[in-house]
N, C-alpha and C. Protein backbone atom coordinates (compact mmCIF):
# COMPACT_ATOMS: atom_id res chain seq x y z
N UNK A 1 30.74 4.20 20.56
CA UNK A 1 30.18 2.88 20.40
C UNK A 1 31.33 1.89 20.26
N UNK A 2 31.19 0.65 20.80
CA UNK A 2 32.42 -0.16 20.92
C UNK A 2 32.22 -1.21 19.27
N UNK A 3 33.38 -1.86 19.20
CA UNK A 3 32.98 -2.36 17.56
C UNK A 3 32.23 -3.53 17.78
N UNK A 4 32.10 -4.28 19.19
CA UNK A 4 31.44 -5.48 19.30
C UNK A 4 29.48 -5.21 18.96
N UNK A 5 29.56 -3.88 19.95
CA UNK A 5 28.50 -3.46 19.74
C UNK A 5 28.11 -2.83 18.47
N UNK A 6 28.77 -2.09 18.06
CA UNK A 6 28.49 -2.37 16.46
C UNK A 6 28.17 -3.10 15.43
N UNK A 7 29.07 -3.99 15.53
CA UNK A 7 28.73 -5.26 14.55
C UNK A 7 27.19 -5.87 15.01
N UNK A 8 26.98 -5.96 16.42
CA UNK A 8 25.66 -6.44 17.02
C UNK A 8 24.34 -5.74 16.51
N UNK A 9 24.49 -4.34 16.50
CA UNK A 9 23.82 -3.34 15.60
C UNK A 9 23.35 -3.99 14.20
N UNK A 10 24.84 -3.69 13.24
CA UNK A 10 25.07 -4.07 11.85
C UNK A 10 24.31 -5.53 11.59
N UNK A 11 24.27 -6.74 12.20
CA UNK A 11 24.10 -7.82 12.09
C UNK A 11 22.17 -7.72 11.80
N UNK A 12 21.90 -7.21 13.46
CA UNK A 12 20.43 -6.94 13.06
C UNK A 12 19.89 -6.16 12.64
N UNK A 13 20.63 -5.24 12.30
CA UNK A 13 19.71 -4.42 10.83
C UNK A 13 20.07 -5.03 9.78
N UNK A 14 21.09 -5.54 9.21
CA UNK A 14 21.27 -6.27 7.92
C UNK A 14 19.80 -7.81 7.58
N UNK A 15 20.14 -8.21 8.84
CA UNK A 15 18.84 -9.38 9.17
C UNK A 15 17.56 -8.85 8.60
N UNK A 16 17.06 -7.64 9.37
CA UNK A 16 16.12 -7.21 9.30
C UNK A 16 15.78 -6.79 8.01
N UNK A 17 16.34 -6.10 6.98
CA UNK A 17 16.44 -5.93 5.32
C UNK A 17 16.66 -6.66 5.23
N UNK A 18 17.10 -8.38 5.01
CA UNK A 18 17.04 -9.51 4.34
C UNK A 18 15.66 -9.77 4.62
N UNK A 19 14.83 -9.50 5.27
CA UNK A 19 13.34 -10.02 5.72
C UNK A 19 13.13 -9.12 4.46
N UNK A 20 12.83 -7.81 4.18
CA UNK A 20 12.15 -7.13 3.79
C UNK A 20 12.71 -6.77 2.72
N UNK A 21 13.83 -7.85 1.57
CA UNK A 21 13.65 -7.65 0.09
C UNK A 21 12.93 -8.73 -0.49
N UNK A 22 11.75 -9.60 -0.25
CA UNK A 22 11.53 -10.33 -0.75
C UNK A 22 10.82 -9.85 -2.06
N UNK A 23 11.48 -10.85 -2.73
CA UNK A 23 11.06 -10.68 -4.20
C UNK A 23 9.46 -10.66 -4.35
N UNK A 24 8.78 -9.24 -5.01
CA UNK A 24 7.37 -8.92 -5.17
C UNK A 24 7.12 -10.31 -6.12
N UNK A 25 5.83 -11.08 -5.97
CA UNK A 25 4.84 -12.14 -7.19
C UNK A 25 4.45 -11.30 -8.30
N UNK A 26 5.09 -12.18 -9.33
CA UNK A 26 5.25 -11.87 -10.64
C UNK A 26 4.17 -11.14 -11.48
N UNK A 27 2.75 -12.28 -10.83
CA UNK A 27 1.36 -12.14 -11.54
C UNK A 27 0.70 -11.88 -10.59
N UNK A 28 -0.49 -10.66 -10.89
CA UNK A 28 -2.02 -11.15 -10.00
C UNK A 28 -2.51 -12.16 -9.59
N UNK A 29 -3.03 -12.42 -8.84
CA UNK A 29 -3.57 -13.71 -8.13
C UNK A 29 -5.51 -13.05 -8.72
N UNK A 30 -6.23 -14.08 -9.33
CA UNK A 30 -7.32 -13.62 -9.45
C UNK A 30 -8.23 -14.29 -8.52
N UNK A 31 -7.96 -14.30 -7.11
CA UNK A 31 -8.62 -14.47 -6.24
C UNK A 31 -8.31 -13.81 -5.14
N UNK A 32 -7.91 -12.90 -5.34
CA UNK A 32 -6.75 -12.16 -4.30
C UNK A 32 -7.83 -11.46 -3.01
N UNK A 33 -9.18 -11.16 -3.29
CA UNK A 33 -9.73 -10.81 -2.66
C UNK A 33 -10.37 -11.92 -1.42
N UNK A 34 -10.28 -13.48 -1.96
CA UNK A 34 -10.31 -14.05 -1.00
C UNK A 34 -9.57 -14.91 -0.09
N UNK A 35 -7.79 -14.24 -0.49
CA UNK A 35 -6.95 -14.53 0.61
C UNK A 35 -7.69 -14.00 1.94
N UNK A 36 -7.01 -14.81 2.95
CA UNK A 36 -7.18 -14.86 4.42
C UNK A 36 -5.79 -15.09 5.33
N UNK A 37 -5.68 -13.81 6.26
CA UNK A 37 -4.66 -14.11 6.83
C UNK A 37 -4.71 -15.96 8.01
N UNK A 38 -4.00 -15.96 8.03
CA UNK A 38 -3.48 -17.42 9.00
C UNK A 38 -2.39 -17.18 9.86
N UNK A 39 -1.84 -16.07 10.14
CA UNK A 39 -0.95 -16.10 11.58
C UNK A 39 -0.26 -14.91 11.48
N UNK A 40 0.63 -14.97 12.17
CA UNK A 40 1.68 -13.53 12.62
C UNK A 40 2.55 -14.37 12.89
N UNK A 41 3.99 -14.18 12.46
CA UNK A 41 5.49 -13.93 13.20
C UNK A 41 5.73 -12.74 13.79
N UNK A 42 6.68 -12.63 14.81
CA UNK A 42 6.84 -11.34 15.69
C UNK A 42 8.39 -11.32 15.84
N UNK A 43 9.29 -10.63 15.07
CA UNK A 43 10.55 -10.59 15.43
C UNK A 43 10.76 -9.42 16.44
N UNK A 44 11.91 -9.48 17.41
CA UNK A 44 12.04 -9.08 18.20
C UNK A 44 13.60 -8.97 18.16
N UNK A 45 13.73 -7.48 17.68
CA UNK A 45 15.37 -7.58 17.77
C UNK A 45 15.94 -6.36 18.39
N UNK A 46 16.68 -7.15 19.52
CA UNK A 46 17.45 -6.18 20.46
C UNK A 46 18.56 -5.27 20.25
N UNK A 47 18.44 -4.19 19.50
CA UNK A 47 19.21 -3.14 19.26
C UNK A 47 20.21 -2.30 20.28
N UNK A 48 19.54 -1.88 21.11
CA UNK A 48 20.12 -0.87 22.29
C UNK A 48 19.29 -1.27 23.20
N UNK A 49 19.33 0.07 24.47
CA UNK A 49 18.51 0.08 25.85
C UNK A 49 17.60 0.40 25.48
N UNK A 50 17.24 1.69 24.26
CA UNK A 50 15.97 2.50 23.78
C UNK A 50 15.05 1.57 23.89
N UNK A 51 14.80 0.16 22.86
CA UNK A 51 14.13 -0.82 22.81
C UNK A 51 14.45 -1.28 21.55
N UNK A 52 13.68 -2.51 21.33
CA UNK A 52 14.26 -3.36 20.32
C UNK A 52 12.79 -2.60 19.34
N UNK A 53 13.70 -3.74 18.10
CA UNK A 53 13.29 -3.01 17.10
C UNK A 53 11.61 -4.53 16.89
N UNK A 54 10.38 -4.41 16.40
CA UNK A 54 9.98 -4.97 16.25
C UNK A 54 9.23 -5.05 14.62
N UNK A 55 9.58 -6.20 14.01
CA UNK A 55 9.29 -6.29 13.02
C UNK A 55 8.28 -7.58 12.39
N UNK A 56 7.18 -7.56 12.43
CA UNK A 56 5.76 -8.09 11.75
C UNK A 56 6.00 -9.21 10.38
N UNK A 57 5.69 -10.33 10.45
CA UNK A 57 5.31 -11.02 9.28
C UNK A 57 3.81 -11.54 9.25
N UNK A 58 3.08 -11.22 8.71
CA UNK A 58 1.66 -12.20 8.20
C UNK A 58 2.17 -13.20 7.31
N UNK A 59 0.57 -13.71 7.42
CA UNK A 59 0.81 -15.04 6.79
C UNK A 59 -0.36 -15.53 6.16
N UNK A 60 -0.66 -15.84 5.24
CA UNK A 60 -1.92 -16.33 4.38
C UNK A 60 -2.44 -17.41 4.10
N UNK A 61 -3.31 -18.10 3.57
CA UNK A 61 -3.09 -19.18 3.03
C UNK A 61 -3.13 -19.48 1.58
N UNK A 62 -2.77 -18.63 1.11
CA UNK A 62 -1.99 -18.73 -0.29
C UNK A 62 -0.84 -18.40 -0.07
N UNK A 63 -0.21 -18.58 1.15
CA UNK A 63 1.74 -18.49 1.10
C UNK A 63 2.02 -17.64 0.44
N UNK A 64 1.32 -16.37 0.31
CA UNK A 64 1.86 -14.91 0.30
C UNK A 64 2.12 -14.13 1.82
N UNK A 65 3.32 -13.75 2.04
CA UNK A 65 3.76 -13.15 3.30
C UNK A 65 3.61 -11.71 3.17
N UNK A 66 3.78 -11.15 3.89
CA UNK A 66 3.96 -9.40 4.59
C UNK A 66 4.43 -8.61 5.66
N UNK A 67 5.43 -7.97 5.22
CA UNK A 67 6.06 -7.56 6.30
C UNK A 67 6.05 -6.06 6.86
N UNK A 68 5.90 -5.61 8.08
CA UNK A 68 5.79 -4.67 8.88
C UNK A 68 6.70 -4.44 9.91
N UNK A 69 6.77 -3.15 10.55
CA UNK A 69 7.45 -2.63 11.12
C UNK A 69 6.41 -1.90 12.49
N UNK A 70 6.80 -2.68 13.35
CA UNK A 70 5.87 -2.10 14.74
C UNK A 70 6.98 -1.48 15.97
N UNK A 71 8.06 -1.30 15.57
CA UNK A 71 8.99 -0.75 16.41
C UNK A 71 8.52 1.01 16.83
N UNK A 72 8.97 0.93 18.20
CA UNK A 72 8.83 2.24 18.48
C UNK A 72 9.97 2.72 19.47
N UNK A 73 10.13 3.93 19.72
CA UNK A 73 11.61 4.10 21.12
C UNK A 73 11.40 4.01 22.24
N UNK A 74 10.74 2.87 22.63
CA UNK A 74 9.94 2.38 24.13
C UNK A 74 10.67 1.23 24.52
N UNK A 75 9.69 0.60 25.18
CA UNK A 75 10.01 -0.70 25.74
C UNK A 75 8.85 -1.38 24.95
N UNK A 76 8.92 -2.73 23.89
CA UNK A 76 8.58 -3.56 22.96
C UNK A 76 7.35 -4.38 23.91
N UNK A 77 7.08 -4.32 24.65
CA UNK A 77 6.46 -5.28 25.59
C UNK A 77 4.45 -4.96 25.37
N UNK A 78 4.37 -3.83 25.27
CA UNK A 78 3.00 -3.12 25.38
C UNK A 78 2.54 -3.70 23.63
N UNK A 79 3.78 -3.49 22.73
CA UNK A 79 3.35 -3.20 21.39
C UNK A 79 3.45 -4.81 20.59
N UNK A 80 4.02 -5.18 21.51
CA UNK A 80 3.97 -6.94 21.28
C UNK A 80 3.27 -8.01 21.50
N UNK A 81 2.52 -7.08 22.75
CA UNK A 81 1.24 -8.37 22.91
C UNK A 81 0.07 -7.40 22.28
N UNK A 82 0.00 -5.90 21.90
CA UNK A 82 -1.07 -5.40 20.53
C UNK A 82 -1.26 -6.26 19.73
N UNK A 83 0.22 -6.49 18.76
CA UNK A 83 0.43 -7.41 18.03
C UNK A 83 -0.09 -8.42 17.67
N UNK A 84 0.20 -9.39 19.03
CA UNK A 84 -0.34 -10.70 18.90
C UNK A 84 -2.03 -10.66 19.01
N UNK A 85 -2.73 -9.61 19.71
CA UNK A 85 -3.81 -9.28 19.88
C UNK A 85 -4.43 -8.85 18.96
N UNK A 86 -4.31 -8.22 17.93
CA UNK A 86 -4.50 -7.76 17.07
C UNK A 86 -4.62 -9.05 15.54
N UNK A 87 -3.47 -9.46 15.89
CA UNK A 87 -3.25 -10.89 14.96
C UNK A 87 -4.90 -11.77 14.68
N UNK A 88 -5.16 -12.09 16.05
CA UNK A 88 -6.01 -12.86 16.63
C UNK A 88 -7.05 -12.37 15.89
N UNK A 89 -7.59 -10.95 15.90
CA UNK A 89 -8.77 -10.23 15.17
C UNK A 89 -8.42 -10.37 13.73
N UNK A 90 -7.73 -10.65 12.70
CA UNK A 90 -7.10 -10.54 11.23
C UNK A 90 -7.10 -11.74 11.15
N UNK A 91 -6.83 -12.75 12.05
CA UNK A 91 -7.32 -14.18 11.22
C UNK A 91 -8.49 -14.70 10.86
N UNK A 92 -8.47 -15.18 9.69
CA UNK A 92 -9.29 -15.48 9.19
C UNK A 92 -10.02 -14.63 8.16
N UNK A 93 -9.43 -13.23 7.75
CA UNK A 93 -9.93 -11.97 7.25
C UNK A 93 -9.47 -11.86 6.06
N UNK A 94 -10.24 -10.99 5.18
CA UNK A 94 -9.08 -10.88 3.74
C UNK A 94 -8.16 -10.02 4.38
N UNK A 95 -6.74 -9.72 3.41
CA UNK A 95 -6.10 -8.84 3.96
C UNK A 95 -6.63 -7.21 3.57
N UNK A 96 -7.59 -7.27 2.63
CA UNK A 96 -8.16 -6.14 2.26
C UNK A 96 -9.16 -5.28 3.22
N UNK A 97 -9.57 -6.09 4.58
CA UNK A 97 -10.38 -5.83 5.35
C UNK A 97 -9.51 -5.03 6.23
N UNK A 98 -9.64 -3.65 5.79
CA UNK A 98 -8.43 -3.21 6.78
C UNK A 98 -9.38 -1.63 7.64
N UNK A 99 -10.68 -1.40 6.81
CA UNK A 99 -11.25 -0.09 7.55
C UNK A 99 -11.94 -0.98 8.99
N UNK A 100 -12.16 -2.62 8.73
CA UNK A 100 -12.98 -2.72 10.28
C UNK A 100 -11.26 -2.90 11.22
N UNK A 101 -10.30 -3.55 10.38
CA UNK A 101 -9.23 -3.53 11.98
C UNK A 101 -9.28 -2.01 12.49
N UNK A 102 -8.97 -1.49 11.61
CA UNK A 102 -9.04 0.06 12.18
C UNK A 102 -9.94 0.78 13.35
N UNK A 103 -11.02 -0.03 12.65
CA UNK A 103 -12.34 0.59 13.95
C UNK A 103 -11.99 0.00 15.10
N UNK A 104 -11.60 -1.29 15.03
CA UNK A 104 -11.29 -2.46 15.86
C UNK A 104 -10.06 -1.57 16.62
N UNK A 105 -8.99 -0.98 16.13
CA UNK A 105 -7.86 -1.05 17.34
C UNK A 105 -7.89 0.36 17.68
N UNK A 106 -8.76 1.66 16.44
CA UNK A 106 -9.01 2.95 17.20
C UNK A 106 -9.63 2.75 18.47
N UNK A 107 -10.95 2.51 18.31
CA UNK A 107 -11.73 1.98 19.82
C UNK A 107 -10.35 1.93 20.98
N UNK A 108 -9.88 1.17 20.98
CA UNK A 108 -8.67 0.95 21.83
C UNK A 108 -7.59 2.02 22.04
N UNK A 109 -7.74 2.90 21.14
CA UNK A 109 -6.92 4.02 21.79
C UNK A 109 -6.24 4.92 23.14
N UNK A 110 -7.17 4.95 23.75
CA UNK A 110 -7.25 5.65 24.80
C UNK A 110 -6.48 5.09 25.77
N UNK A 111 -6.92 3.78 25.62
CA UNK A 111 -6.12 3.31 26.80
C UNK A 111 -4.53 2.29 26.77
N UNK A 112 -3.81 2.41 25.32
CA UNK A 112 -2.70 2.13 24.88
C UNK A 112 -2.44 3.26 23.48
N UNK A 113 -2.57 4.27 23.94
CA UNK A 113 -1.88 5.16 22.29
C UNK A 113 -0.59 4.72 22.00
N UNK A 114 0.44 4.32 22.12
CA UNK A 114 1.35 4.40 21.32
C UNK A 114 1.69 2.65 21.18
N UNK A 115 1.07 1.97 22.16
CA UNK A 115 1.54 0.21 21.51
C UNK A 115 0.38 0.03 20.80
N UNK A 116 -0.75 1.05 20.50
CA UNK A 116 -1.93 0.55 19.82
C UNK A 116 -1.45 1.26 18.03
N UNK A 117 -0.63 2.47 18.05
CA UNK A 117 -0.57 3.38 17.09
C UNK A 117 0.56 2.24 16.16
N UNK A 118 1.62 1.92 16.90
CA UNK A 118 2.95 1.08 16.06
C UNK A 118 2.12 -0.35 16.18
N UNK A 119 1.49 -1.07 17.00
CA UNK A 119 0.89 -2.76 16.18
C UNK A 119 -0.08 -2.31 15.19
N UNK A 120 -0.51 -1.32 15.45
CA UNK A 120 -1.96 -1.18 14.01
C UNK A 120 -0.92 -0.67 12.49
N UNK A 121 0.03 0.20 12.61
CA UNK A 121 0.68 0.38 11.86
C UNK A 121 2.19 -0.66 11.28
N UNK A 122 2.27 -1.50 11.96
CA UNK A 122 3.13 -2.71 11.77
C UNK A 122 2.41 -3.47 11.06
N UNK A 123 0.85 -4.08 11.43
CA UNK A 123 0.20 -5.29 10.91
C UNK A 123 -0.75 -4.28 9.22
N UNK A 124 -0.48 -3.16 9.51
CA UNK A 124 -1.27 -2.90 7.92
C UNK A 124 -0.20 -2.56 7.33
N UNK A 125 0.90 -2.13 7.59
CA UNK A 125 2.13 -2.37 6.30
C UNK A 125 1.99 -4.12 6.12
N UNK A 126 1.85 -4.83 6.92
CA UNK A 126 2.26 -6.43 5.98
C UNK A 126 0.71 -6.46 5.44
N UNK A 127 -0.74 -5.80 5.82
CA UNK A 127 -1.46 -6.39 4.80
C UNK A 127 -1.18 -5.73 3.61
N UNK A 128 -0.77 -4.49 3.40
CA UNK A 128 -0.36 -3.62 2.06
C UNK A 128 0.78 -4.67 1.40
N UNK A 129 1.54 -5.02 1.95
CA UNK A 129 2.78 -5.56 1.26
C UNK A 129 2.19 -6.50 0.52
N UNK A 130 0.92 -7.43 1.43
CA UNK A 130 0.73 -8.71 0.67
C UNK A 130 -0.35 -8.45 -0.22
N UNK A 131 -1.27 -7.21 -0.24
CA UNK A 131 -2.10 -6.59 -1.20
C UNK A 131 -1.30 -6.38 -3.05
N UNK A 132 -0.09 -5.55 -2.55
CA UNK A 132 0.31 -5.43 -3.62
C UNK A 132 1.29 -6.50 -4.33
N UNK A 133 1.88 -7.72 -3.65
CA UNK A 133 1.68 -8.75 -4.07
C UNK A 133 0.48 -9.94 -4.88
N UNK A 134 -0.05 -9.70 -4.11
CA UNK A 134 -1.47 -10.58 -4.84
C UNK A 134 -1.79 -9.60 -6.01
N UNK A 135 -1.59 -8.30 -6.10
CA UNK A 135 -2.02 -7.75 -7.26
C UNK A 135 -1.17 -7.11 -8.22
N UNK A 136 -0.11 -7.40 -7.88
CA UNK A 136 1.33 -7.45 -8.71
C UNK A 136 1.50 -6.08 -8.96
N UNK A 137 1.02 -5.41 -8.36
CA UNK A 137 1.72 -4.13 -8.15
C UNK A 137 2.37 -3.70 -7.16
N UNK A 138 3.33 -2.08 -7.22
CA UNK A 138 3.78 -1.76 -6.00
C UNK A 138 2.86 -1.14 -5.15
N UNK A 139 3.62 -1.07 -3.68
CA UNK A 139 2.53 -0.68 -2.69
C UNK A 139 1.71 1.14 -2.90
N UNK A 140 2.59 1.41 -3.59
CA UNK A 140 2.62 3.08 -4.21
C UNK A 140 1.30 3.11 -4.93
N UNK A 141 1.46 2.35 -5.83
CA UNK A 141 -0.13 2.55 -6.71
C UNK A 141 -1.39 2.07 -6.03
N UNK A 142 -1.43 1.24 -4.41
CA UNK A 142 -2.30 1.46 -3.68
C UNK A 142 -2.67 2.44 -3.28
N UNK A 143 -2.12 3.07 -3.09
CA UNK A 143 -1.95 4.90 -2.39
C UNK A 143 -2.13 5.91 -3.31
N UNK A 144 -2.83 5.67 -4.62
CA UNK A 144 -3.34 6.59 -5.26
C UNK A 144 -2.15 7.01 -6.17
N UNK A 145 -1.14 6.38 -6.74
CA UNK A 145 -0.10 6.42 -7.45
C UNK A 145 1.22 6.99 -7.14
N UNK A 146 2.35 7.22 -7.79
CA UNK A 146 3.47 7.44 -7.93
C UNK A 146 3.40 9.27 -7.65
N UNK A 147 4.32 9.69 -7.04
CA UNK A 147 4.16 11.09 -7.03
C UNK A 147 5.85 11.69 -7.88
N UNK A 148 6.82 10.92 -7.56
CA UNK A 148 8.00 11.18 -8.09
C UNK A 148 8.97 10.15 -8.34
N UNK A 149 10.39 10.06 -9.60
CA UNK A 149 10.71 8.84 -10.05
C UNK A 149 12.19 8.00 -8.60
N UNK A 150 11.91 9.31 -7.80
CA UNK A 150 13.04 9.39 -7.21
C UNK A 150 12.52 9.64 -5.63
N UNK A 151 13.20 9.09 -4.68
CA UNK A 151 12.94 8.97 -3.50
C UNK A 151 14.35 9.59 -2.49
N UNK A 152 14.32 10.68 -1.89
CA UNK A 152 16.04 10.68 -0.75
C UNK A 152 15.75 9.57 -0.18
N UNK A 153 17.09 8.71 -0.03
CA UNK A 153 17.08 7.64 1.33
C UNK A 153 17.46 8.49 2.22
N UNK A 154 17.41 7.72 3.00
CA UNK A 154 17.21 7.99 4.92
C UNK A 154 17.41 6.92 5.78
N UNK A 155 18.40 6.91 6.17
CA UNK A 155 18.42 5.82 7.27
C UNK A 155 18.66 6.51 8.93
N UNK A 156 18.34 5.58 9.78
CA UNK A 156 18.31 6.08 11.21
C UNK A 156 18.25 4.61 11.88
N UNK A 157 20.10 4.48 12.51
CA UNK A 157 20.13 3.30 13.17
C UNK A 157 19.97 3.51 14.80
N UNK A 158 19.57 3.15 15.36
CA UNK A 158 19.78 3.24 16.86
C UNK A 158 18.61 4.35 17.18
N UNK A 159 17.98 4.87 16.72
CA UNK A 159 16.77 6.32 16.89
C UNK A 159 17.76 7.27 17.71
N UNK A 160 18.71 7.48 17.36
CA UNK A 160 19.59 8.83 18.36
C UNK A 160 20.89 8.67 17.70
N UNK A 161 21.84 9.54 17.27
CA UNK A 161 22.93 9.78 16.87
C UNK A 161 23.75 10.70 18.22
């Protein structure tokens, strides 16, 4: 790997974790059930040839955000207009309404499995993110709690070493 291309690497993955430490809301929101999403951002960041990496923001109208990860080792193009397609069906929705998107983008399976599998799984990590924001917990105790105090990291830049 050359160092230009490296640093080009380094730059947008560093970018990409500055998106995704935002500081969790302090308190419950006691209306949290009738947030409604209001849009999608769609970052699009060009890593290698594999494909870029694509990374999800919602948007509410209580200006609570959420962020997701819809990247896959393809070409970004199939899973980007899911995305925006998908967006379109979630506005206006709580973010808690997440068993009808499901019905909504399984149906669609067949005929996009893998840009249907990474936008459905990009846009419900940001409604989880902004779930456990509005309810001031972590996303863990959505999921039926904590299993251990300790996690291995893992990182994987480029999907191929």
């Amino acid at each position: 790997m050359q160092r230009r291309t490296f640093f080009r690497a380094a730059a947008a993955g560093a970018a990409s974790m500055a998106a995704c430490t935002a500081a969790p809301e302090p308190k419950p929101d006691k209306n949290a059930l009738a947030v409604k999403i209001t849009g999608v951002e769609l970052f699009r960041i060009d890593v290698n040839s594999r494909g870029p990496w694509l990374i999800v923001r919602l948007q509410t109208d209580a200006g609570v955000t959420g962020i997701g990860d819809a990247s896959h080792s393809g070409k970004g193009e199939p899973a980007y207009a899911k995305v925006e397609e998908y967006a379109e069906f979630l506005k206006g929705r709580s973010v808690f309404e997440l068993e009808a998107f499901r019905a909504h983008a399984h149906a669609q399976y067949p005929e996009g499995k893998r840009a249907v599998s990474c936008a459905l799984s990009g846009l419900e990590q940001a409604c989880y993110d902004i779930q456990g924001k509005l309810l001031g917990v972590p996303c863990w105790a959505l999921f039926g709690g904590k299993l251990r105090d300790e996690v291995r990291n893992y990182a994987n830049i480029n999907r191929a070493t």
